[in-house]
Protein backbone atom coordinates (compact mmCIF):
# COMPACT_ATOMS: atom_id res chain seq x y z
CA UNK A 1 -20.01 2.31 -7.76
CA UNK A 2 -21.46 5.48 -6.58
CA UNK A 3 -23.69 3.26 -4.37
CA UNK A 4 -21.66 1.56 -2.90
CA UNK A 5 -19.68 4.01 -1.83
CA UNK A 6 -22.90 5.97 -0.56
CA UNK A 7 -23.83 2.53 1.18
CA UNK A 8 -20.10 2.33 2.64
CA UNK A 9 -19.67 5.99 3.75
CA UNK A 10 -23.07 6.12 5.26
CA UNK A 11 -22.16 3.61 7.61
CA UNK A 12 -18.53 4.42 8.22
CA UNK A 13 -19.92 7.80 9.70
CA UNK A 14 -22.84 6.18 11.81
CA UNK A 15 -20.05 3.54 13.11
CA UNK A 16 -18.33 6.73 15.01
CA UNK A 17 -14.41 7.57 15.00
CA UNK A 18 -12.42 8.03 18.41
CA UNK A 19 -10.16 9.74 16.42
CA UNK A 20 -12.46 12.38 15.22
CA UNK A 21 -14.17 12.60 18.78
CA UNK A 22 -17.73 11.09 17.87
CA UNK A 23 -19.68 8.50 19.48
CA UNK A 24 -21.22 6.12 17.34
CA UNK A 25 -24.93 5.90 16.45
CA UNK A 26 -24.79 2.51 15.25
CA UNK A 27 -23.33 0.06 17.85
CA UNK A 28 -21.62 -3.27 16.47
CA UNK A 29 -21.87 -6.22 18.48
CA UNK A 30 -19.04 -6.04 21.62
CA UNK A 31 -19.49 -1.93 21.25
CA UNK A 32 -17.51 -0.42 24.45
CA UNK A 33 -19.83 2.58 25.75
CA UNK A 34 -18.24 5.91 26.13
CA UNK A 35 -16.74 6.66 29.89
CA UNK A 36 -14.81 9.01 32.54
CA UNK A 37 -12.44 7.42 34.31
CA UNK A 38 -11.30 8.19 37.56
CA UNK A 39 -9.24 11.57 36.36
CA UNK A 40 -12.00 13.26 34.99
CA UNK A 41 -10.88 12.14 31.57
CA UNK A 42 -14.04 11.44 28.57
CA UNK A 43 -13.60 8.11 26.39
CA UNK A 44 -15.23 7.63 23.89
CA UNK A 45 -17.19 4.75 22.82
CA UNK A 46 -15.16 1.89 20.85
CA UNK A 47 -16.32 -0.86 18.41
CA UNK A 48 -14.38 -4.14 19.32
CA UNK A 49 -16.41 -5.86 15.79
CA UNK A 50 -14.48 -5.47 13.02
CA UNK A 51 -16.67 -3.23 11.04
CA UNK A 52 -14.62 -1.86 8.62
CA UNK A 53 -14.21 -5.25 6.78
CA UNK A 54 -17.85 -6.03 6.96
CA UNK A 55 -18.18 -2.42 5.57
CA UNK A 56 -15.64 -3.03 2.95
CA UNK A 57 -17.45 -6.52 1.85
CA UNK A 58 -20.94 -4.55 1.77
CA UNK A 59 -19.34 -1.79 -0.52
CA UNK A 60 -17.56 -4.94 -2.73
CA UNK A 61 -20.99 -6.72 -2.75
CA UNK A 62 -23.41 -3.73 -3.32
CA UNK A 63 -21.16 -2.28 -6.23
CA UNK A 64 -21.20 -5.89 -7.93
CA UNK A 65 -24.72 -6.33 -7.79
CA UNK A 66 -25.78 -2.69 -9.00
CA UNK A 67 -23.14 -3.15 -11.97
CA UNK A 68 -24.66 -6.72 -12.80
CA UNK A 69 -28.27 -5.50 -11.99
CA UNK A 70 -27.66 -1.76 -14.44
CA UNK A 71 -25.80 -4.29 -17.16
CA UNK A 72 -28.68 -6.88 -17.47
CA UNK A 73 -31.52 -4.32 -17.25
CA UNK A 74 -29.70 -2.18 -20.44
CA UNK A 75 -29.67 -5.42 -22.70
CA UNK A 76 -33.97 -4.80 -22.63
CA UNK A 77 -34.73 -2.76 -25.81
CA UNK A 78 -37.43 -0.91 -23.65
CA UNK A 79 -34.63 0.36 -21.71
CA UNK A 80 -31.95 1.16 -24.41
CA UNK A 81 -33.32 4.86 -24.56
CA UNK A 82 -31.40 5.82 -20.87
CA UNK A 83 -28.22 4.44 -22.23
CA UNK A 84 -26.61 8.11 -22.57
CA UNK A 85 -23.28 7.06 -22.99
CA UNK A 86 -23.93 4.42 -25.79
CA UNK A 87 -22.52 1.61 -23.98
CA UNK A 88 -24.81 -1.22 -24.79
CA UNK A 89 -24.16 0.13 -28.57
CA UNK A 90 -20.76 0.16 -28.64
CA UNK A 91 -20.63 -3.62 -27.20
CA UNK A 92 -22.98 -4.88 -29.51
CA UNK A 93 -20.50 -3.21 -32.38
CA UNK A 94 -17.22 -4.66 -30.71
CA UNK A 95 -18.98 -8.53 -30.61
CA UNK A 96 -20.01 -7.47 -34.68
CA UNK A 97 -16.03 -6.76 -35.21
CA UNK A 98 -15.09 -9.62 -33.24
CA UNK A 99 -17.19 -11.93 -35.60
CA UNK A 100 -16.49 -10.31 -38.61
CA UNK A 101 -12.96 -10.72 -37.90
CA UNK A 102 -13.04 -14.28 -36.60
CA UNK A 103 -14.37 -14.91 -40.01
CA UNK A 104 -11.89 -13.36 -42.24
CA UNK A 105 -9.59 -15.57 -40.45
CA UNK A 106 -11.30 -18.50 -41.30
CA UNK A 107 -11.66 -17.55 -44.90
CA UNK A 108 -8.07 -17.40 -45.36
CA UNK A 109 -7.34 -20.44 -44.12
């Protein structure tokens, strides 16, 4: 999640804001450049690609992927030892109760 969100903010902030008054540094395809207009007014620069929902499927994709990546790489015994939080532990002890229960069940039928 946390990178993601690094992944997504990074490039919300490099994308610039009119709003905030800050070009951007990384120009989207159709990116209007920054102008003065006849009155002496300053523009600034304006992405016409819809960045924010490619942005917003990057952060979807990137926090899948590290969660996937992070939950197949903890199932390794060689790796159990950075599980701080005992999460790979406490699964494996849910899936025991599951079964043990499962069982009961069918030994009352």
């Amino acid at each position: 999640m946390i990178a993601g969100f690094t992944v997504a903010f990074l490039l919300r902030v490099l994308s610039g804001e009119p709003v905030l008054s800050y070009n951007a540094i990384l120009q989207w395809p159709g990116y209007k450049e920054d102008f003065t207009d006849e009155y002496g007014e300053y523009h600034y620069g304006r992405q016409r690609f819809p960045f924010r929902n490619l942005i917003m499927v990057l952060n979807f994709l990137i926090t899948l992927s590290v969660t996937l990546l992070t939950q197949n790489l903890a199932k390794y015994p060689h790796m159990q030892h950075l599980d701080y939080f005992d999460a790979v532990k406490d699964q494996e002890t849910d899936k025991r109760e599951r079964l043990q229960n499962e069982k009961e069940g069918e030994q009352c039928l």
